[in-house]
PDB file of N, CA and C in Angstrom:
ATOM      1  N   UNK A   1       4.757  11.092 -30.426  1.00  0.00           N
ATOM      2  CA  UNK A   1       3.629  11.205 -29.537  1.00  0.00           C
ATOM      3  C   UNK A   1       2.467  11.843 -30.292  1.00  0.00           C
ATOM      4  N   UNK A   2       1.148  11.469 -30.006  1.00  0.00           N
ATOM      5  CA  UNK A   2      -0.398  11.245 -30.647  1.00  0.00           C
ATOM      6  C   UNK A   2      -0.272  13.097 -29.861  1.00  0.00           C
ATOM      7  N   UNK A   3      -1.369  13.961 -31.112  1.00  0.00           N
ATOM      8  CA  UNK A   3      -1.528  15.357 -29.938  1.00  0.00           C
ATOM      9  C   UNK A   3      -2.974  14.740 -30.238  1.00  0.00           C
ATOM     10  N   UNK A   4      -3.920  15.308 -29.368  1.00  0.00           N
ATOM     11  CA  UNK A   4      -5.357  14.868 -28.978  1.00  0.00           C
ATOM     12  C   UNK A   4      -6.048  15.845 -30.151  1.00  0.00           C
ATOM     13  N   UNK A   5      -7.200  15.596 -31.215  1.00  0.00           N
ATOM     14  CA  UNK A   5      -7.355  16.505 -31.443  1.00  0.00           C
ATOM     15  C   UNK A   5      -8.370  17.479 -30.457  1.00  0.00           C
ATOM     16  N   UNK A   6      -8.478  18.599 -31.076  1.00  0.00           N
ATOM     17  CA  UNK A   6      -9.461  19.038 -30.291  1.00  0.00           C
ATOM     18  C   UNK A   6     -10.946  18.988 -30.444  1.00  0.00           C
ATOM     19  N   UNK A   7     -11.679  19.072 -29.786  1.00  0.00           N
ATOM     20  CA  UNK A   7     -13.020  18.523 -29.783  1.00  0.00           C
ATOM     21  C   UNK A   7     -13.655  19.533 -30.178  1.00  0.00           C
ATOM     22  N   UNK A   8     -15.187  19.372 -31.367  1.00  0.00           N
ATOM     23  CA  UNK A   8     -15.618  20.127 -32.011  1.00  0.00           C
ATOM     24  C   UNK A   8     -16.338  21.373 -31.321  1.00  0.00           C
ATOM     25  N   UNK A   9     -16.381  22.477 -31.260  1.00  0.00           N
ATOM     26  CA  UNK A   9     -17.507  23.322 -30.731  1.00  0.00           C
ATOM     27  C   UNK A   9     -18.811  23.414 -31.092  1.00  0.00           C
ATOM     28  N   UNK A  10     -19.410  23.591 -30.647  1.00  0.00           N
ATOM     29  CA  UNK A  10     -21.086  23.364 -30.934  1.00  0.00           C
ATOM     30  C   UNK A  10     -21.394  24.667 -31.909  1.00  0.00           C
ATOM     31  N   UNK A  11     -22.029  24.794 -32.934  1.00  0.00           N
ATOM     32  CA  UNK A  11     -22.018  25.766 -32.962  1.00  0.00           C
ATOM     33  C   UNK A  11     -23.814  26.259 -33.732  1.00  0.00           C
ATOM     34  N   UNK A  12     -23.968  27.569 -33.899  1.00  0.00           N
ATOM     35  CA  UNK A  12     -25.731  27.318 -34.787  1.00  0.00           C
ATOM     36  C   UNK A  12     -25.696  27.932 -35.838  1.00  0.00           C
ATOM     37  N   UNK A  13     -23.890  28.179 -36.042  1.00  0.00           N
ATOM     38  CA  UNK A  13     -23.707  28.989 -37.393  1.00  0.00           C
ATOM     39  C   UNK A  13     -23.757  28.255 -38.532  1.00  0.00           C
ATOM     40  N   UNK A  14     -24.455  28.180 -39.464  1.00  0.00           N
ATOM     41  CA  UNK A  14     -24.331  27.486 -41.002  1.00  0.00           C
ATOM     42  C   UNK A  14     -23.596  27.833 -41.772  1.00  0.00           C
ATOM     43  N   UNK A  15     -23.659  26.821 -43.339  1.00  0.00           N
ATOM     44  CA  UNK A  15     -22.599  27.459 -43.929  1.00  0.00           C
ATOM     45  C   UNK A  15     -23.098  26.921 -44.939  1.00  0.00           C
ATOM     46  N   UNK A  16     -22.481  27.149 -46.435  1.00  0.00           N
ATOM     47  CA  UNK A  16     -23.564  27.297 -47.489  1.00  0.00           C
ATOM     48  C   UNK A  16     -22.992  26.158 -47.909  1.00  0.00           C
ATOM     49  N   UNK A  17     -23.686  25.231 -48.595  1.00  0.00           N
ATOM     50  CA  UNK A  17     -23.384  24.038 -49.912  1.00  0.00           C
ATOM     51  C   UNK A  17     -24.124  24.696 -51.321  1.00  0.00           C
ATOM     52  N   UNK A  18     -23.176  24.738 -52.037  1.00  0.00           N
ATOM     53  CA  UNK A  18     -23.564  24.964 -53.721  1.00  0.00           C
ATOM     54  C   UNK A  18     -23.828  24.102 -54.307  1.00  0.00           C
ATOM     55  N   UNK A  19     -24.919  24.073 -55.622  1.00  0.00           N
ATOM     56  CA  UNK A  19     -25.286  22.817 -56.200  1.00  0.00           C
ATOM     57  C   UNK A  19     -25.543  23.051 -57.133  1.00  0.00           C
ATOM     58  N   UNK A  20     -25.647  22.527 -58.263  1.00  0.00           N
ATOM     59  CA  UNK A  20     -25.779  22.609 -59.637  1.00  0.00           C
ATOM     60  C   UNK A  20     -26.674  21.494 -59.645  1.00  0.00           C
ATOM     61  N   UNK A  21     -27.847  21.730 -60.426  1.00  0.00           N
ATOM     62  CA  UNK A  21     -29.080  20.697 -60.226  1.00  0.00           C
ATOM     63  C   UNK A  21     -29.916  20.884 -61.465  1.00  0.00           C
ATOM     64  N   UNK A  22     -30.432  19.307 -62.382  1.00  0.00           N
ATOM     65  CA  UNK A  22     -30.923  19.750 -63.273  1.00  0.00           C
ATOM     66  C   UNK A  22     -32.144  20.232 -62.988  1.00  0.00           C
ATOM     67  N   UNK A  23     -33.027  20.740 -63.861  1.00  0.00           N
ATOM     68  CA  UNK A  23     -34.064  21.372 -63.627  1.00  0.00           C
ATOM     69  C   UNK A  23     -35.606  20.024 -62.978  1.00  0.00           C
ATOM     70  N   UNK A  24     -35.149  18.447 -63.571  1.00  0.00           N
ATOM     71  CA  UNK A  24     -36.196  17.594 -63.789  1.00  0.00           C
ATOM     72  C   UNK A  24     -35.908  17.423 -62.204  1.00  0.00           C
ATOM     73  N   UNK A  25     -34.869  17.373 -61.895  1.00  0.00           N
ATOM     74  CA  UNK A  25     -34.537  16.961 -60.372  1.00  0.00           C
ATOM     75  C   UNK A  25     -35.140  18.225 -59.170  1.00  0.00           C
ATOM     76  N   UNK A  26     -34.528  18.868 -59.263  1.00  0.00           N
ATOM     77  CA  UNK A  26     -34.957  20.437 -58.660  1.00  0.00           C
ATOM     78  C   UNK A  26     -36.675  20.187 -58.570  1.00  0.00           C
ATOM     79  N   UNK A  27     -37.412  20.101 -59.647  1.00  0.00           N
ATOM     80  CA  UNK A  27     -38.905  20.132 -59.554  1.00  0.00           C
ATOM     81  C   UNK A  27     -39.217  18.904 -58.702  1.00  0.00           C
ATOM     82  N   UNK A  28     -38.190  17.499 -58.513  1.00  0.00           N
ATOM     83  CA  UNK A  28     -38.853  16.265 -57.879  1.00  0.00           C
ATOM     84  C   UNK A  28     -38.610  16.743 -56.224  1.00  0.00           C
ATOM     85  N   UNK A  29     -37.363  17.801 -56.330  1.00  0.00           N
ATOM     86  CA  UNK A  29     -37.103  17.658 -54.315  1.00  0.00           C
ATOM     87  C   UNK A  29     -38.064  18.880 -54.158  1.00  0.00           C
ATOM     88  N   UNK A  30     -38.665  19.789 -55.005  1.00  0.00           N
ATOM     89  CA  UNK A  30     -39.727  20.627 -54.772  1.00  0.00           C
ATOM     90  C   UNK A  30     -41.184  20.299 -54.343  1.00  0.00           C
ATOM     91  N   UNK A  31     -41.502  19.494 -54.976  1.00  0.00           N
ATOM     92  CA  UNK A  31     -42.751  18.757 -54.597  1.00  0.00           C
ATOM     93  C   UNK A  31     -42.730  17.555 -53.501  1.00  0.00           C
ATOM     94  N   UNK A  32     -41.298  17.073 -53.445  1.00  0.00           N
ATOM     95  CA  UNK A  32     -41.446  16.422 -52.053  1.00  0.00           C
ATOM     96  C   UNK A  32     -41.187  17.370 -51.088  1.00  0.00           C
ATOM     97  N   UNK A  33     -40.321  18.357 -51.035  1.00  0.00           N
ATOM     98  CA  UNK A  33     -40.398  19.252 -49.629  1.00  0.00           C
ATOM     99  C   UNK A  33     -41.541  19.664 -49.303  1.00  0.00           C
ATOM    100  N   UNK A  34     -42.529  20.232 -50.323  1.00  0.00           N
ATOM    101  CA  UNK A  34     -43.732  20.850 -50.326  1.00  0.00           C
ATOM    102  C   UNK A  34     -44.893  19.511 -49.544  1.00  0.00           C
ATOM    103  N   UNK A  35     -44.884  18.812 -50.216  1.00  0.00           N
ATOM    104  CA  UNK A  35     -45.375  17.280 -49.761  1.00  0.00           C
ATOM    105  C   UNK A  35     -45.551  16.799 -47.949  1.00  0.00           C
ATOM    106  N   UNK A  36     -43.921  17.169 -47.986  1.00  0.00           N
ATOM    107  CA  UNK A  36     -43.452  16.701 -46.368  1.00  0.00           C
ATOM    108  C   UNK A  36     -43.665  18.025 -45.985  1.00  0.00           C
ATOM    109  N   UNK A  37     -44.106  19.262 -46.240  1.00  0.00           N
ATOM    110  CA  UNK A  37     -44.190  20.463 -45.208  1.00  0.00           C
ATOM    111  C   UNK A  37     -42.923  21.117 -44.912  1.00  0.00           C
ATOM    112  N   UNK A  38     -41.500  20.555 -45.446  1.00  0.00           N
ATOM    113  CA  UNK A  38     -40.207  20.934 -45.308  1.00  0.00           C
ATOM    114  C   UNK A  38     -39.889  22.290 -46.127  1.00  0.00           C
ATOM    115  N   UNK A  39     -39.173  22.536 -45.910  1.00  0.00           N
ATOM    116  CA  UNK A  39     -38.176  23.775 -46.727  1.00  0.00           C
ATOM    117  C   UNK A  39     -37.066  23.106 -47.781  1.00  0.00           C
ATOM    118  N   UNK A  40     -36.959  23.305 -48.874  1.00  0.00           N
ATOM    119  CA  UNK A  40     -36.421  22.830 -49.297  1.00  0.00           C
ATOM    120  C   UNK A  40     -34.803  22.386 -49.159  1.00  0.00           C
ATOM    121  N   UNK A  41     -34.794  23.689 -48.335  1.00  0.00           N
ATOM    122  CA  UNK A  41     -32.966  23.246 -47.553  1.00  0.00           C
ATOM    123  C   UNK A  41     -33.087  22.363 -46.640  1.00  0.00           C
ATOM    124  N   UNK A  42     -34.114  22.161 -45.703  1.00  0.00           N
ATOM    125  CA  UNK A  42     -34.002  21.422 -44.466  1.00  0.00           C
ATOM    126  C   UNK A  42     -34.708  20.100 -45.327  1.00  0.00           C
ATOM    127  N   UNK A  43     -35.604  19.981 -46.441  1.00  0.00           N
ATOM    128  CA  UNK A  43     -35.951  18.603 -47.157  1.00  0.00           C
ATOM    129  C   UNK A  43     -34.467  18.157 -47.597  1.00  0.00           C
ATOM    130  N   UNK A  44     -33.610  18.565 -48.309  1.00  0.00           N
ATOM    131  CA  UNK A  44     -32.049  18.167 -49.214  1.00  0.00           C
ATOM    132  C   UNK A  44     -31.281  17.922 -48.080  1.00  0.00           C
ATOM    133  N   UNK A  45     -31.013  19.210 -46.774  1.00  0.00           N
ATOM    134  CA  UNK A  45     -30.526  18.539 -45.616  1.00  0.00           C
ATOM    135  C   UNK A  45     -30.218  17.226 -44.888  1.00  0.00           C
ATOM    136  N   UNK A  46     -31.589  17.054 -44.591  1.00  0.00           N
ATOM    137  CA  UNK A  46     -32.416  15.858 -44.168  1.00  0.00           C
ATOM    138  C   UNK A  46     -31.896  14.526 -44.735  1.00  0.00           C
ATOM    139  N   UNK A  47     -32.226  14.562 -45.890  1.00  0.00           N
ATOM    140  CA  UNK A  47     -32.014  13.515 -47.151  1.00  0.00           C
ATOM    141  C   UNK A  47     -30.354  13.482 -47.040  1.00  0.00           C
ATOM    142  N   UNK A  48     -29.520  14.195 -47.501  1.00  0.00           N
ATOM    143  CA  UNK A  48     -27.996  14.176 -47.668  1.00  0.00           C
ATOM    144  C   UNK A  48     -27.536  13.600 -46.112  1.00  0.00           C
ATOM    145  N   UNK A  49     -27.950  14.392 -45.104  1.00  0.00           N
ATOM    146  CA  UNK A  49     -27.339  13.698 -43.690  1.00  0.00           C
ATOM    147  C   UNK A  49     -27.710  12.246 -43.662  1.00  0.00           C
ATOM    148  N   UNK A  50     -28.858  11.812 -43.694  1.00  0.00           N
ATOM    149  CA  UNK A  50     -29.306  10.219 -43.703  1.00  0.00           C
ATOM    150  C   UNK A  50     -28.346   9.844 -44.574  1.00  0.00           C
ATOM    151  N   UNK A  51     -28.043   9.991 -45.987  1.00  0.00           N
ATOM    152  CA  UNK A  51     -27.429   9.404 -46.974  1.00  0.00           C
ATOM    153  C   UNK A  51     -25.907   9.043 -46.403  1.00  0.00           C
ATOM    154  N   UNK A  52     -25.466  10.311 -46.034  1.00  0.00           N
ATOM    155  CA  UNK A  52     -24.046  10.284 -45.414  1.00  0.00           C
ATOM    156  C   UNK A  52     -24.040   9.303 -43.617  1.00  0.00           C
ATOM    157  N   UNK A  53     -24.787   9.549 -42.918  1.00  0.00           N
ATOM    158  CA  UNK A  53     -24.705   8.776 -41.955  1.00  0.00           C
ATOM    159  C   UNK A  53     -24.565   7.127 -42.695  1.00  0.00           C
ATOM    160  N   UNK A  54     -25.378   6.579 -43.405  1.00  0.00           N
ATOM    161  CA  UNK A  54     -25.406   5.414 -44.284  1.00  0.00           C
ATOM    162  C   UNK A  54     -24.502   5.028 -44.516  1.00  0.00           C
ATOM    163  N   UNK A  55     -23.941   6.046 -45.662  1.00  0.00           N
ATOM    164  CA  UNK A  55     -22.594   5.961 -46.077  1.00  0.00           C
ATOM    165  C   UNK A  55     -21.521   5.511 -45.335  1.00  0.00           C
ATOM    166  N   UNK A  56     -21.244   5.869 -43.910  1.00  0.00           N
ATOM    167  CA  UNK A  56     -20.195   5.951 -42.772  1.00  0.00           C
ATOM    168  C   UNK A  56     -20.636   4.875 -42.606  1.00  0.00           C
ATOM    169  N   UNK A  57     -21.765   4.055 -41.761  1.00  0.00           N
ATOM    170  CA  UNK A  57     -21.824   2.872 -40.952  1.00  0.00           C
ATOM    171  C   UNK A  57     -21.919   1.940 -41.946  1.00  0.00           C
ATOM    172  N   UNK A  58     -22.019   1.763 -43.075  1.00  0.00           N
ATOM    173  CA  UNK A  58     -21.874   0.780 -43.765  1.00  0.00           C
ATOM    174  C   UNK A  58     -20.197   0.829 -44.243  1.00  0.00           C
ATOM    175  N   UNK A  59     -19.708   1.025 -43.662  1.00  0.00           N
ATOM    176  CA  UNK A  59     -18.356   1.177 -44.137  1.00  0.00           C
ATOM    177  C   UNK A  59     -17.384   0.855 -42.514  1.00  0.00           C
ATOM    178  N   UNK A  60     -17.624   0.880 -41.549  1.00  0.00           N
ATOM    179  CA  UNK A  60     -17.650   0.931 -40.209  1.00  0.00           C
ATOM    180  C   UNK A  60     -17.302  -0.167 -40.077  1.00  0.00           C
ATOM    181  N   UNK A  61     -16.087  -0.526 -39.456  1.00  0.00           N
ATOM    182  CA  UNK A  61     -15.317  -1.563 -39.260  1.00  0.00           C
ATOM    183  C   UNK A  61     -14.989  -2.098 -37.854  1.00  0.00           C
ATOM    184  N   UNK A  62     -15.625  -2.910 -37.584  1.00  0.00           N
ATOM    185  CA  UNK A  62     -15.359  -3.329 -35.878  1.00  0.00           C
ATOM    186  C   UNK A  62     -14.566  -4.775 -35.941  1.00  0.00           C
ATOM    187  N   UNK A  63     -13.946  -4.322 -35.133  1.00  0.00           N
ATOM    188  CA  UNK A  63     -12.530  -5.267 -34.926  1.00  0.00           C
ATOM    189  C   UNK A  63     -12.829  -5.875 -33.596  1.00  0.00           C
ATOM    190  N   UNK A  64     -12.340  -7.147 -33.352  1.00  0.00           N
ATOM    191  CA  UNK A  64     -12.618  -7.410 -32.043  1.00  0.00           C
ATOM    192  C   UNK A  64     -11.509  -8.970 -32.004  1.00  0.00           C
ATOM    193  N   UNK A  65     -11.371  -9.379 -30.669  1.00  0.00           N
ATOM    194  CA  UNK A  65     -10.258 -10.486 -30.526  1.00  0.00           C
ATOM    195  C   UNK A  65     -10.978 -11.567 -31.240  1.00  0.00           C
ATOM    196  N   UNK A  66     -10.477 -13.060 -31.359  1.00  0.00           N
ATOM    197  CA  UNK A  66     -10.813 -13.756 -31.926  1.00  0.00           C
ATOM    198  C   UNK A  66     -11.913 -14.402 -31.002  1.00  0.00           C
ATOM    199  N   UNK A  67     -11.737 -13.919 -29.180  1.00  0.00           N
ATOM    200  CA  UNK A  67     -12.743 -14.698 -28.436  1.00  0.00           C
ATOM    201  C   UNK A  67     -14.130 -14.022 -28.627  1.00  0.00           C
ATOM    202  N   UNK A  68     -14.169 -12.459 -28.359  1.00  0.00           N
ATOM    203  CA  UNK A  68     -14.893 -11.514 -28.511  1.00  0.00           C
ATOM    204  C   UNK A  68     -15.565 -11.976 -30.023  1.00  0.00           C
ATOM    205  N   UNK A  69     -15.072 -12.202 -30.918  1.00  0.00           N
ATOM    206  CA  UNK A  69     -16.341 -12.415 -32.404  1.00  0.00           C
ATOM    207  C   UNK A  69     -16.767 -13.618 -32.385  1.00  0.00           C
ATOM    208  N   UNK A  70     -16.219 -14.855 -31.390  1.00  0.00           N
ATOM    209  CA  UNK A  70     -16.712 -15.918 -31.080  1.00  0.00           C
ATOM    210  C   UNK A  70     -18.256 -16.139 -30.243  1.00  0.00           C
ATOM    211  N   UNK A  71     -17.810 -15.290 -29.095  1.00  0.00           N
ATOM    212  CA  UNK A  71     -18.934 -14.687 -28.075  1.00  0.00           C
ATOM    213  C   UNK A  71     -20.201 -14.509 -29.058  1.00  0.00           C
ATOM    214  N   UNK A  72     -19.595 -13.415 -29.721  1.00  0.00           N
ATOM    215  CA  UNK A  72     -20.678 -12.768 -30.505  1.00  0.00           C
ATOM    216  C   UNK A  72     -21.442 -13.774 -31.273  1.00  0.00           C
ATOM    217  N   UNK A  73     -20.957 -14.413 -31.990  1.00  0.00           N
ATOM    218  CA  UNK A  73     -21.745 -15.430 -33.514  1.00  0.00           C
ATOM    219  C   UNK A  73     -22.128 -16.053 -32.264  1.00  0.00           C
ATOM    220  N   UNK A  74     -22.115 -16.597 -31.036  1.00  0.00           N
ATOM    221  CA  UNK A  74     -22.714 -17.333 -30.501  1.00  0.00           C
ATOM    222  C   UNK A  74     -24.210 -16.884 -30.181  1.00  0.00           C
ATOM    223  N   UNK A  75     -23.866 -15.730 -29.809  1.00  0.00           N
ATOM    224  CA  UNK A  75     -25.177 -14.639 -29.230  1.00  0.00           C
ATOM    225  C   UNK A  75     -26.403 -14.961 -30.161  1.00  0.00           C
ATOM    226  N   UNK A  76     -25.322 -14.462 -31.674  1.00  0.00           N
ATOM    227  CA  UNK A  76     -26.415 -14.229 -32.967  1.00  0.00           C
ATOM    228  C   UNK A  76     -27.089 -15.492 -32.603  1.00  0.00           C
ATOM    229  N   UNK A  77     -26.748 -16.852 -33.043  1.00  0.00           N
ATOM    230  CA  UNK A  77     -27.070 -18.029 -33.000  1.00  0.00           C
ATOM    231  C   UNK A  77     -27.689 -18.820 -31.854  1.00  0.00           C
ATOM    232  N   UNK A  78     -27.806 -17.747 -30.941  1.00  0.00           N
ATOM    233  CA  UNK A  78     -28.813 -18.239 -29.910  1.00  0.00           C
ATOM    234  C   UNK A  78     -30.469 -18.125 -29.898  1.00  0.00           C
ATOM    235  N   UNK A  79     -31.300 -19.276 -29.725  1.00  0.00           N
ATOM    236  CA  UNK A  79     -32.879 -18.579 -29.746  1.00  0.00           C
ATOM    237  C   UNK A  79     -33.128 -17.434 -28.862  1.00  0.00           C
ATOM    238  N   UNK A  80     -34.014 -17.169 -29.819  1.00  0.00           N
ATOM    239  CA  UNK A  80     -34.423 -15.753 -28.644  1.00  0.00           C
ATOM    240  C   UNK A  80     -35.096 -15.711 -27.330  1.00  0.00           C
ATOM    241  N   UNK A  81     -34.786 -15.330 -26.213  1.00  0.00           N
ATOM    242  CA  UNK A  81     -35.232 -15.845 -25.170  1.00  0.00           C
ATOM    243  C   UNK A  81     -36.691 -15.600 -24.724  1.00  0.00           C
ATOM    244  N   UNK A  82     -37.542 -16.158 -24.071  1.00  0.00           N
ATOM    245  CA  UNK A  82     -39.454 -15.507 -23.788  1.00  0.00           C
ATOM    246  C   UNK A  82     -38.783 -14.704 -23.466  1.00  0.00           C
ATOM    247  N   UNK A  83     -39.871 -13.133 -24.142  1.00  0.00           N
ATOM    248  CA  UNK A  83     -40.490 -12.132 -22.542  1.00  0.00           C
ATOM    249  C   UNK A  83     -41.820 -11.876 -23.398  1.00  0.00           C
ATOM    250  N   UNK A  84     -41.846 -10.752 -22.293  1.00  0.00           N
ATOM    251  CA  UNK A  84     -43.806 -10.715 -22.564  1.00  0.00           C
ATOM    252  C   UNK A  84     -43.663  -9.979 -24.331  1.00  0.00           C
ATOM    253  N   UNK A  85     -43.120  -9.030 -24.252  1.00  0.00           N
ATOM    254  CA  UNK A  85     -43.388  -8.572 -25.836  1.00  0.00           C
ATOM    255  C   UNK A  85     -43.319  -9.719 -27.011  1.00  0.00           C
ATOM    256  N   UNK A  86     -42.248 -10.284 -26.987  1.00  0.00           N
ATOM    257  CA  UNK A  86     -42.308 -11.605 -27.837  1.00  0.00           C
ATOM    258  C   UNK A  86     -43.423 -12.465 -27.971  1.00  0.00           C
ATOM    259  N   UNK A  87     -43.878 -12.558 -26.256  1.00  0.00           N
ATOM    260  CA  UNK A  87     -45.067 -13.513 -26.284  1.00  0.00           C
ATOM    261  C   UNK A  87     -46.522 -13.046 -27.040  1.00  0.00           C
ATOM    262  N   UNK A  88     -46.826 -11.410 -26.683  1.00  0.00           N
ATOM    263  CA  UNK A  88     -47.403 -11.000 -27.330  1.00  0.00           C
ATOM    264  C   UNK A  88     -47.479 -10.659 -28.679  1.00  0.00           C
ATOM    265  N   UNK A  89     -46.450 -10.457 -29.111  1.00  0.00           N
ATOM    266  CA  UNK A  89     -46.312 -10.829 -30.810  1.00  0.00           C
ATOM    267  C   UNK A  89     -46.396 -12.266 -31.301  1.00  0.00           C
ATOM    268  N   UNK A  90     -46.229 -13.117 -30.560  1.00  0.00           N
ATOM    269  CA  UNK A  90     -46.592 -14.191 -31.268  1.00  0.00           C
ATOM    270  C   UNK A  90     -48.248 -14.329 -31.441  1.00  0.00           C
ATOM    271  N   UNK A  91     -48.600 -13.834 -30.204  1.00  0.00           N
ATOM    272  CA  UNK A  91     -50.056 -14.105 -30.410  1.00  0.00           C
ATOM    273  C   UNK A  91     -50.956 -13.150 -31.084  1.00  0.00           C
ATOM    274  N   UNK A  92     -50.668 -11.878 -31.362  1.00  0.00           N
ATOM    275  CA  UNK A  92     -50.811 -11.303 -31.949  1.00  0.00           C
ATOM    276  C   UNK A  92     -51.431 -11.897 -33.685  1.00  0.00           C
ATOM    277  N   UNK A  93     -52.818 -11.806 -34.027  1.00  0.00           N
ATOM    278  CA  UNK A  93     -53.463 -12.916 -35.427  1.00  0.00           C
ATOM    279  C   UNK A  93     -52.175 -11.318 -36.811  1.00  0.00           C
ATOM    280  N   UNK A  94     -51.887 -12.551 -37.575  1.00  0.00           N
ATOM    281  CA  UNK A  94     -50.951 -11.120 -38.835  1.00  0.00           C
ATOM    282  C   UNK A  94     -52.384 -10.733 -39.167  1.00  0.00           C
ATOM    283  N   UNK A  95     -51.754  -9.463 -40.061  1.00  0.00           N
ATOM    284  CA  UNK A  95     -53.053  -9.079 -41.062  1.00  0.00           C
ATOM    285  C   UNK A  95     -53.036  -9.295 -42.337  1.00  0.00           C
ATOM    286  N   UNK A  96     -52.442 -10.387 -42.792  1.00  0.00           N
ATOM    287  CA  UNK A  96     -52.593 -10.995 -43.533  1.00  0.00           C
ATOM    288  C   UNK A  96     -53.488 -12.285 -43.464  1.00  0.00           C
ATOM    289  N   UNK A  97     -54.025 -12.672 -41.761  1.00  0.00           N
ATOM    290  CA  UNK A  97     -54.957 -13.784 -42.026  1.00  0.00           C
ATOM    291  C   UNK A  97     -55.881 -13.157 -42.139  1.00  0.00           C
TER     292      UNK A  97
END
């Protein structure tokens, strides 16, 4: 028998990551934190969580019956149906003309 795990607590306590960083690198996330107005922990933060969220969903495996991925490729492969936003993007001139 499965035990459930238990579910995370919220918490606002931090905890430290160590890093060894060359110096050419260190000066590039310095001038972008400074750049973006960030702190340099919450700029590397920032950056590493996006990276790692990435990491996970590109790796993210959805399984489904053989009718269910049928459904689906059908969906993909359907035109897209009017509504007003569509309509207005079509008419919308690019800015490229």
């Amino acid at each position: 028998m499965d035990k459930a795990v238990p579910a995370a607590k919220p918490t606002n306590r931090r905890e430290t990551l160590n890093l060894r960083i060359k110096p050419d690198d260190r000066g590039l996330i310095d001038r972008a934190a400074a750049l973006t107005g960030k702190s340099k922990t919450d700029f590397v933060l920032e950056a590493a969580r996006r990276a790692a969220e990435e990491a996970l969903l590109d790796r993210t495996l959805f399984i489904a019956t053989p009718d269910a991925s049928e459904a689906f490729r059908a969906r993909l492969d359907e035109p897209p149906r009017p509504n007003a936003r569509l309509q207005r993007s079509m008419q919308t001139r690019p800015p490229w003309k």
